[in-house]
PDB file of N, CA and C in Angstrom:
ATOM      1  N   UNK A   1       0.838  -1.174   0.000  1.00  0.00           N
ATOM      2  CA  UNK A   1       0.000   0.000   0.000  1.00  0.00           C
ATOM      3  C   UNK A   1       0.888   1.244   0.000  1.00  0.00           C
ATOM      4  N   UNK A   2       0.639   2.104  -0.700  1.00  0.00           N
ATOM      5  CA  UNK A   2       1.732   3.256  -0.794  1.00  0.00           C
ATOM      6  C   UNK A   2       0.855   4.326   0.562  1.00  0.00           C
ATOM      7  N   UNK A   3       1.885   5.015   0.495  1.00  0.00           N
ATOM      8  CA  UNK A   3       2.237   6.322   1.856  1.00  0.00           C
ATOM      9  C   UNK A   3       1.625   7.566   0.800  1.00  0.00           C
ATOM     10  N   UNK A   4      -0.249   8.282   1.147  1.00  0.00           N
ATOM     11  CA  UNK A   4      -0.167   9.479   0.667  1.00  0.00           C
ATOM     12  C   UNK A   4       0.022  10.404   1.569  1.00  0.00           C
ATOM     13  N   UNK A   5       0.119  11.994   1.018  1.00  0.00           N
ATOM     14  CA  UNK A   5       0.146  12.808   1.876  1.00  0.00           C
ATOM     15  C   UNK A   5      -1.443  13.571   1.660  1.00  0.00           C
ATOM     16  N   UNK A   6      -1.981  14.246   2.342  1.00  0.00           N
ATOM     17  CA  UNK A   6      -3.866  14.317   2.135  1.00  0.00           C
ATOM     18  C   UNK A   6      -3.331  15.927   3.076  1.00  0.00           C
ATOM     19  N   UNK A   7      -4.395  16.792   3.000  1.00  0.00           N
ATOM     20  CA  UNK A   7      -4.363  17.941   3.440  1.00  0.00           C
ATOM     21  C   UNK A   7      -5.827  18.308   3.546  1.00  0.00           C
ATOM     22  N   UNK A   8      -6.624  18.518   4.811  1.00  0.00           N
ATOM     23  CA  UNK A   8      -7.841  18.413   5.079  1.00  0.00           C
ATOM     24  C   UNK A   8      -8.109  20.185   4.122  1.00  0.00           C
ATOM     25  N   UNK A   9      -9.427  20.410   3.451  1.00  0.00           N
ATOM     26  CA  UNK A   9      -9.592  21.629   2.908  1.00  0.00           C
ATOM     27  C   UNK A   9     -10.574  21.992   4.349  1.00  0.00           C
ATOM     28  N   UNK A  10     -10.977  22.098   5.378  1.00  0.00           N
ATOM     29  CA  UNK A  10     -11.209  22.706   6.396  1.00  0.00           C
ATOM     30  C   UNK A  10     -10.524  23.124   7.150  1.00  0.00           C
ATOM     31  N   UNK A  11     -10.010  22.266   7.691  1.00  0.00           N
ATOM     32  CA  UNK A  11      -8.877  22.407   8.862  1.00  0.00           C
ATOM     33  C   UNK A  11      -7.814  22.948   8.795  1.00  0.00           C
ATOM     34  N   UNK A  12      -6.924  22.304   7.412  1.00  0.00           N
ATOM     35  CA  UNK A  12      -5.962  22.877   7.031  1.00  0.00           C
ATOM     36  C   UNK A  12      -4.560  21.610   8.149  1.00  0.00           C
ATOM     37  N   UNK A  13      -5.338  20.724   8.225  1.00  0.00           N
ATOM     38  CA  UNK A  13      -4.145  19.485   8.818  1.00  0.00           C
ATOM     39  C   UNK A  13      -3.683  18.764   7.928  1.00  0.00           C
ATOM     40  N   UNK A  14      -2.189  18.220   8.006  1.00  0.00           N
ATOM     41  CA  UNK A  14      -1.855  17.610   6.433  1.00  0.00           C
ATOM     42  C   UNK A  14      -1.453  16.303   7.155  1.00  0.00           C
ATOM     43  N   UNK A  15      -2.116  15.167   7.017  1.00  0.00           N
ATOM     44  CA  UNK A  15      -1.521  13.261   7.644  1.00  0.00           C
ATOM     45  C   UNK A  15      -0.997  12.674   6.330  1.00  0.00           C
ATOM     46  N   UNK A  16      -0.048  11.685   6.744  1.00  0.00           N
ATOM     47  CA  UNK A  16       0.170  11.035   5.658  1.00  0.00           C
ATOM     48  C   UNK A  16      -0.681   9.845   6.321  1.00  0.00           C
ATOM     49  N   UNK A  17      -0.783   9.218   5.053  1.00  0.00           N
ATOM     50  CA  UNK A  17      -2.147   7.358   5.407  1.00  0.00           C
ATOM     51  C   UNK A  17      -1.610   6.440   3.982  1.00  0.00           C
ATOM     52  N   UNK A  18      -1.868   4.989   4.613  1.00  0.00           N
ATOM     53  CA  UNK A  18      -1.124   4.595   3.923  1.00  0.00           C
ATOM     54  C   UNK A  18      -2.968   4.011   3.043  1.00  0.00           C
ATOM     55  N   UNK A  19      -2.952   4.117   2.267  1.00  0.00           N
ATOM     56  CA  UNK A  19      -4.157   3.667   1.514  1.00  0.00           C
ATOM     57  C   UNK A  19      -4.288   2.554   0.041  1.00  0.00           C
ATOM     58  N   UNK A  20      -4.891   1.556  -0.149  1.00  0.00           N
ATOM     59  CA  UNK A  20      -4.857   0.698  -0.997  1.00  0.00           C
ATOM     60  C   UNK A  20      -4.353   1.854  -2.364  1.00  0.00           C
ATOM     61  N   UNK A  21      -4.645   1.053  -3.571  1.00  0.00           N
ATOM     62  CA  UNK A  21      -4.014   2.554  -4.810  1.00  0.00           C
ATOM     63  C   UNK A  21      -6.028   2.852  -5.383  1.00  0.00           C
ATOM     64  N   UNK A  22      -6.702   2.210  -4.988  1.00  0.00           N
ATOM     65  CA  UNK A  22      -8.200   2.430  -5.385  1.00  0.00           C
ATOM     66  C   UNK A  22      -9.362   2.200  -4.606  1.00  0.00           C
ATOM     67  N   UNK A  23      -8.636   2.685  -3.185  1.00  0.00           N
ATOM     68  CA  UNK A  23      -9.263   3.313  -2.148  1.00  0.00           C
ATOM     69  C   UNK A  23      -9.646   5.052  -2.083  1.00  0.00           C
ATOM     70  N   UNK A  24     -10.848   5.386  -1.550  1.00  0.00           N
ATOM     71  CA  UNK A  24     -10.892   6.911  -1.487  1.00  0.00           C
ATOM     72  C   UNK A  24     -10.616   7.331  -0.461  1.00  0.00           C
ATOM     73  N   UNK A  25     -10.139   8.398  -0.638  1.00  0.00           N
ATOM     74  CA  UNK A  25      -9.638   9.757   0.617  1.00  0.00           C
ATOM     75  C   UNK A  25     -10.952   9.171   1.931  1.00  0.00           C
ATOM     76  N   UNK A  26     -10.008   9.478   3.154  1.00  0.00           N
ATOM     77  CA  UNK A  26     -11.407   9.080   4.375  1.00  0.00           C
ATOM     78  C   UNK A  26     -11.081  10.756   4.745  1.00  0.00           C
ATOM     79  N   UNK A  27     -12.072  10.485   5.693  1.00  0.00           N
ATOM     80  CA  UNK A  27     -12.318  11.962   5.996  1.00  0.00           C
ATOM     81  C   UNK A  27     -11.625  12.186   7.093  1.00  0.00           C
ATOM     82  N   UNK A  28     -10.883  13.568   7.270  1.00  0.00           N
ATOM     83  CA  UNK A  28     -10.241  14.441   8.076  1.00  0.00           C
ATOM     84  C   UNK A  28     -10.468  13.593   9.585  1.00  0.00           C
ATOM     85  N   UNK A  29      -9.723  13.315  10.542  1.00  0.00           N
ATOM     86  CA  UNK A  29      -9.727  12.397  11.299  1.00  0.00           C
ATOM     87  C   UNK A  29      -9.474  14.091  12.797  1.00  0.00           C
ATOM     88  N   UNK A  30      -9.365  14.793  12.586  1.00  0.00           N
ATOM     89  CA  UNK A  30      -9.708  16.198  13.241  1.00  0.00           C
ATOM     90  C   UNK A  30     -11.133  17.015  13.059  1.00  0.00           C
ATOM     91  N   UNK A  31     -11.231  17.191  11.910  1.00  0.00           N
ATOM     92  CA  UNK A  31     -12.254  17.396  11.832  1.00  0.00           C
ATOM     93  C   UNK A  31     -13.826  17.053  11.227  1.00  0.00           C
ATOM     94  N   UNK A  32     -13.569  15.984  10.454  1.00  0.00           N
ATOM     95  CA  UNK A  32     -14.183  14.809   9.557  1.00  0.00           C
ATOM     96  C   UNK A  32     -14.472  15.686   8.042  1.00  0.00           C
ATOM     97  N   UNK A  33     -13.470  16.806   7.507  1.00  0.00           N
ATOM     98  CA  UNK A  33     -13.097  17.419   6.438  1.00  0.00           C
ATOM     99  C   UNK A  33     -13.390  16.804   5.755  1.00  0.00           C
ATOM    100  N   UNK A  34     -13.470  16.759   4.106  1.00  0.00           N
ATOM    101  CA  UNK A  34     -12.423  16.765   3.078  1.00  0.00           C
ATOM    102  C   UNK A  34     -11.395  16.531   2.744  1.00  0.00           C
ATOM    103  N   UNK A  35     -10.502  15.212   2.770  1.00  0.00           N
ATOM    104  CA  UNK A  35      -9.303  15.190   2.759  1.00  0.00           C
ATOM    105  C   UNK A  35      -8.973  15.056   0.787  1.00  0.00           C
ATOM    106  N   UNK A  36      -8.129  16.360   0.588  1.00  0.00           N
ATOM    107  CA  UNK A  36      -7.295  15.967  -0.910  1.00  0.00           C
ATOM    108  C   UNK A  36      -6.087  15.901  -0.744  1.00  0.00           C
ATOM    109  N   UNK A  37      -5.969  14.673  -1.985  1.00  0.00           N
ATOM    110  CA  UNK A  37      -4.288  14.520  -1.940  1.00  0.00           C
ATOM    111  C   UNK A  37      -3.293  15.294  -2.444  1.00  0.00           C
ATOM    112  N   UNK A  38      -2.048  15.369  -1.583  1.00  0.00           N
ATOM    113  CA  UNK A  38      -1.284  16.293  -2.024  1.00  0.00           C
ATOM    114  C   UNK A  38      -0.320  16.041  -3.085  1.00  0.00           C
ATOM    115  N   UNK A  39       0.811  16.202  -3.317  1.00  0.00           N
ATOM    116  CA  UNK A  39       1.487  15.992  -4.586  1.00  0.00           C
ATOM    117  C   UNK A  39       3.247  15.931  -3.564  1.00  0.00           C
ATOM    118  N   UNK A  40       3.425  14.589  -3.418  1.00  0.00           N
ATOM    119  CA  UNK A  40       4.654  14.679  -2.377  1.00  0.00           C
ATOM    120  C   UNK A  40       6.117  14.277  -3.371  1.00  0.00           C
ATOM    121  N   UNK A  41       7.096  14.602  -2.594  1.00  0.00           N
ATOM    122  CA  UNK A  41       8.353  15.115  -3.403  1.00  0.00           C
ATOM    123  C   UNK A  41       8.762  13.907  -3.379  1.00  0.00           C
ATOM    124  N   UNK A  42       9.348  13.496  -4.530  1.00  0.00           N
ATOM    125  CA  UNK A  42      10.225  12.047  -4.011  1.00  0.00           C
ATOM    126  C   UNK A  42      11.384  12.022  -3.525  1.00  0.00           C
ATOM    127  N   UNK A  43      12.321  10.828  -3.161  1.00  0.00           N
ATOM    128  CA  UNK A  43      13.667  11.195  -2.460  1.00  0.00           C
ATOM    129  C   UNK A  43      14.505  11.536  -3.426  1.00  0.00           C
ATOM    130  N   UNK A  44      15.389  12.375  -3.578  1.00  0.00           N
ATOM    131  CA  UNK A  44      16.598  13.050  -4.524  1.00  0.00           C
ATOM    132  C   UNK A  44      17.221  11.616  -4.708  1.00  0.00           C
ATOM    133  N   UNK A  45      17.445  10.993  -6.231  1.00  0.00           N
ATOM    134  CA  UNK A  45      18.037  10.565  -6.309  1.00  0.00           C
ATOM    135  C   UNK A  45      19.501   9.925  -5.591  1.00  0.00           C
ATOM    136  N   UNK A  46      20.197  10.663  -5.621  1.00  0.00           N
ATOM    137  CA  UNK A  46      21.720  10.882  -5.326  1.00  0.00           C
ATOM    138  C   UNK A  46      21.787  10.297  -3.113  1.00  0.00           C
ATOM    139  N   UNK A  47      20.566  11.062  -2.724  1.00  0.00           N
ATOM    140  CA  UNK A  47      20.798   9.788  -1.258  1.00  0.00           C
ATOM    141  C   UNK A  47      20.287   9.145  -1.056  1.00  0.00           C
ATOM    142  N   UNK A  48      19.280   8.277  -1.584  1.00  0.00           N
ATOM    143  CA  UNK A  48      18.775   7.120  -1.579  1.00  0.00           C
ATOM    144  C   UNK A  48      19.812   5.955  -1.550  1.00  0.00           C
ATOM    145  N   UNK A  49      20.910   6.087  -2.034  1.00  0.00           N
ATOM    146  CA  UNK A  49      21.978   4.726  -1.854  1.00  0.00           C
ATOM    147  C   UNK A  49      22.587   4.841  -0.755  1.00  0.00           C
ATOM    148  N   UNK A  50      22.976   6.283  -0.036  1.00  0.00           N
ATOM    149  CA  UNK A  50      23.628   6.756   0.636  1.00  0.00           C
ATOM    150  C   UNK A  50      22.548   5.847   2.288  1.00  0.00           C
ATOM    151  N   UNK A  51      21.591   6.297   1.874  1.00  0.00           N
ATOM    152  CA  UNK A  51      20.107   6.081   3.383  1.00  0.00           C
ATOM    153  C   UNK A  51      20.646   4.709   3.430  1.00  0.00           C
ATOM    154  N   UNK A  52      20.399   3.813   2.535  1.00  0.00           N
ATOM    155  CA  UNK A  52      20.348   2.017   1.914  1.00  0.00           C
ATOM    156  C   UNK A  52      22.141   1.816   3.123  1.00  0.00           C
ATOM    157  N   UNK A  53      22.782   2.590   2.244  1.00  0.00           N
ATOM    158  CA  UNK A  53      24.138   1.690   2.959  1.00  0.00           C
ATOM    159  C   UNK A  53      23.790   2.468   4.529  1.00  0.00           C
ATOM    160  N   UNK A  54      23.621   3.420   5.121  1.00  0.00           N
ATOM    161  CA  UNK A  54      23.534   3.447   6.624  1.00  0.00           C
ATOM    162  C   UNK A  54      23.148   3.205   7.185  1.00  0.00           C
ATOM    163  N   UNK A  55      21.415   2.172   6.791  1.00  0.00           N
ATOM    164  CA  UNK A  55      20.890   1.639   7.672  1.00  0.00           C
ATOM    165  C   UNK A  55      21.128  -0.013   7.223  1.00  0.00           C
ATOM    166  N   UNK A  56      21.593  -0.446   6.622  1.00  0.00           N
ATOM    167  CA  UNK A  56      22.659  -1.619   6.451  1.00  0.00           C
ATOM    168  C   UNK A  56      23.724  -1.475   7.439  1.00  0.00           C
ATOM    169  N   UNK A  57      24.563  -0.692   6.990  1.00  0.00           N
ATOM    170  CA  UNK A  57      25.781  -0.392   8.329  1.00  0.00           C
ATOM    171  C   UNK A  57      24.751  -0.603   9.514  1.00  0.00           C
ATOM    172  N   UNK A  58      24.381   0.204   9.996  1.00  0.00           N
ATOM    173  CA  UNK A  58      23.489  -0.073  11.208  1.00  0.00           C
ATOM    174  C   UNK A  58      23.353  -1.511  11.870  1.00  0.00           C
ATOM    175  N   UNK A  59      22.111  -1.805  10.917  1.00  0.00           N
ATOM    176  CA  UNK A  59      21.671  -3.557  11.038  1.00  0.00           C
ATOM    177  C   UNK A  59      22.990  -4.310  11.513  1.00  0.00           C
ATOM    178  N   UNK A  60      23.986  -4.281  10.515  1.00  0.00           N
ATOM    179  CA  UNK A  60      25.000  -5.332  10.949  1.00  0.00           C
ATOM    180  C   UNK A  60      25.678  -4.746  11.923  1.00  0.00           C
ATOM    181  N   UNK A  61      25.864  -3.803  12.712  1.00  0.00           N
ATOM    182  CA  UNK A  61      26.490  -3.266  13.631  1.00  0.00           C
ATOM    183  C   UNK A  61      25.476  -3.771  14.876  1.00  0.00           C
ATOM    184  N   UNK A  62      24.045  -4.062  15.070  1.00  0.00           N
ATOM    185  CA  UNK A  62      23.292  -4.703  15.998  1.00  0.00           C
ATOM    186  C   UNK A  62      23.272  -5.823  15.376  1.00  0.00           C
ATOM    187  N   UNK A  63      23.424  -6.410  14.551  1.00  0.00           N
ATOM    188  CA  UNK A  63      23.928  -8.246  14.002  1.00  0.00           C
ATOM    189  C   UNK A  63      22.516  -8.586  13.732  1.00  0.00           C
ATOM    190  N   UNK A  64      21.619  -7.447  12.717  1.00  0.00           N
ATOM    191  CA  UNK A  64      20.288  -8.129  12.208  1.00  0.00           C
ATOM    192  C   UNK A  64      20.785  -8.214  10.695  1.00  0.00           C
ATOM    193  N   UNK A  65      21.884  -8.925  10.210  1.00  0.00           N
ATOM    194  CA  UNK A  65      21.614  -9.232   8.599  1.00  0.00           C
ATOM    195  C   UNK A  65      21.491 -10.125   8.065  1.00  0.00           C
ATOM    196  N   UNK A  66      20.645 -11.227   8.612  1.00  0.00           N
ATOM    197  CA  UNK A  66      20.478 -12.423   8.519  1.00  0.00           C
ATOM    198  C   UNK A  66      19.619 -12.470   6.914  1.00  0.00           C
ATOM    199  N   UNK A  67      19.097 -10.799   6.539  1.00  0.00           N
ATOM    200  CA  UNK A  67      18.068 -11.209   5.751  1.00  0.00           C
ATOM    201  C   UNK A  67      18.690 -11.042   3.835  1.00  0.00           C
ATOM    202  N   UNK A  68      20.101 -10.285   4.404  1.00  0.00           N
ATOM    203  CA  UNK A  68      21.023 -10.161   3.196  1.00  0.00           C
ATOM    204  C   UNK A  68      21.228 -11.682   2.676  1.00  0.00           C
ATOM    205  N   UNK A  69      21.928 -11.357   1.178  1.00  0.00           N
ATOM    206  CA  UNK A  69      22.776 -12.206   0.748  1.00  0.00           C
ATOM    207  C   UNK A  69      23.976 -12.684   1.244  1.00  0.00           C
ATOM    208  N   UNK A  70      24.818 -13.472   1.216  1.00  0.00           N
ATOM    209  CA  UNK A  70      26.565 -13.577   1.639  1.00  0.00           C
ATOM    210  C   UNK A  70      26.855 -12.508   0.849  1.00  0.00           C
ATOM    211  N   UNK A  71      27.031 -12.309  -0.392  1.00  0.00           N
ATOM    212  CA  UNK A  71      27.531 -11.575  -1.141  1.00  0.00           C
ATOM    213  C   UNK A  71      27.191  -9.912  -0.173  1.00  0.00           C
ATOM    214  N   UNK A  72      26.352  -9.625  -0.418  1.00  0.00           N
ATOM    215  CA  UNK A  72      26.076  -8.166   0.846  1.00  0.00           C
ATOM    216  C   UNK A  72      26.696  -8.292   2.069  1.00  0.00           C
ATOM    217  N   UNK A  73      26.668  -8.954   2.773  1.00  0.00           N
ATOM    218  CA  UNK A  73      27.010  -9.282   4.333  1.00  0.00           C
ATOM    219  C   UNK A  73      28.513  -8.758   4.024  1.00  0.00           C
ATOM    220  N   UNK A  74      29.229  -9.109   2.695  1.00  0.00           N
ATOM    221  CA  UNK A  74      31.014  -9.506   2.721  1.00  0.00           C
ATOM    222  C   UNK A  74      30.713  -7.503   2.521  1.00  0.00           C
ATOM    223  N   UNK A  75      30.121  -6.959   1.600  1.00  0.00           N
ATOM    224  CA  UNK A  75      30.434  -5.403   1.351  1.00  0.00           C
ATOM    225  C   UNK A  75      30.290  -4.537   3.326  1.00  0.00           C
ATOM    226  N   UNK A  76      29.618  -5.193   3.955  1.00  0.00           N
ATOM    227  CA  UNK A  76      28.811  -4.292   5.247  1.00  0.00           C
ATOM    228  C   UNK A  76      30.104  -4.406   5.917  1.00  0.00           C
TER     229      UNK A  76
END
């Protein structure tokens, strides 16, 4: 299920919800609004590999990489 971002047109509160892809907007959970979806930024290219290897580093630094390959485990 993907992560939207929704912005109530009453209230003016913005939640992210994670919603099927052909599910509709539920209503404002503050004020039972109008919720429309917003238009959210994606991650910049360029640290997305950067995020990937630090929370790898991480994992194997608390010894959860059981779920890697050998081949990955030998780069961490």
């Amino acid at each position: 299920m993907p992560l939207y971002d929704f912005k109530c047109s009453q209230c003016g509160q913005a939640q992210e919800l994670l919603l099927k892809l052909n599910a509709n907007a539920p209503a404002c959970p503050h004020c039972g609004g109008a919720l429309q979806k917003q238009l959210s930024k994606p991650a910049d290219p360029g640290k997305t590999a950067g995020i990937i290897a630090s929370a790898r580093s991480q994992a194997n630094k608390e010894g959860h990489f059981s779920h890697y390959s050998a081949s990955e485990r030998k780069k961490l």
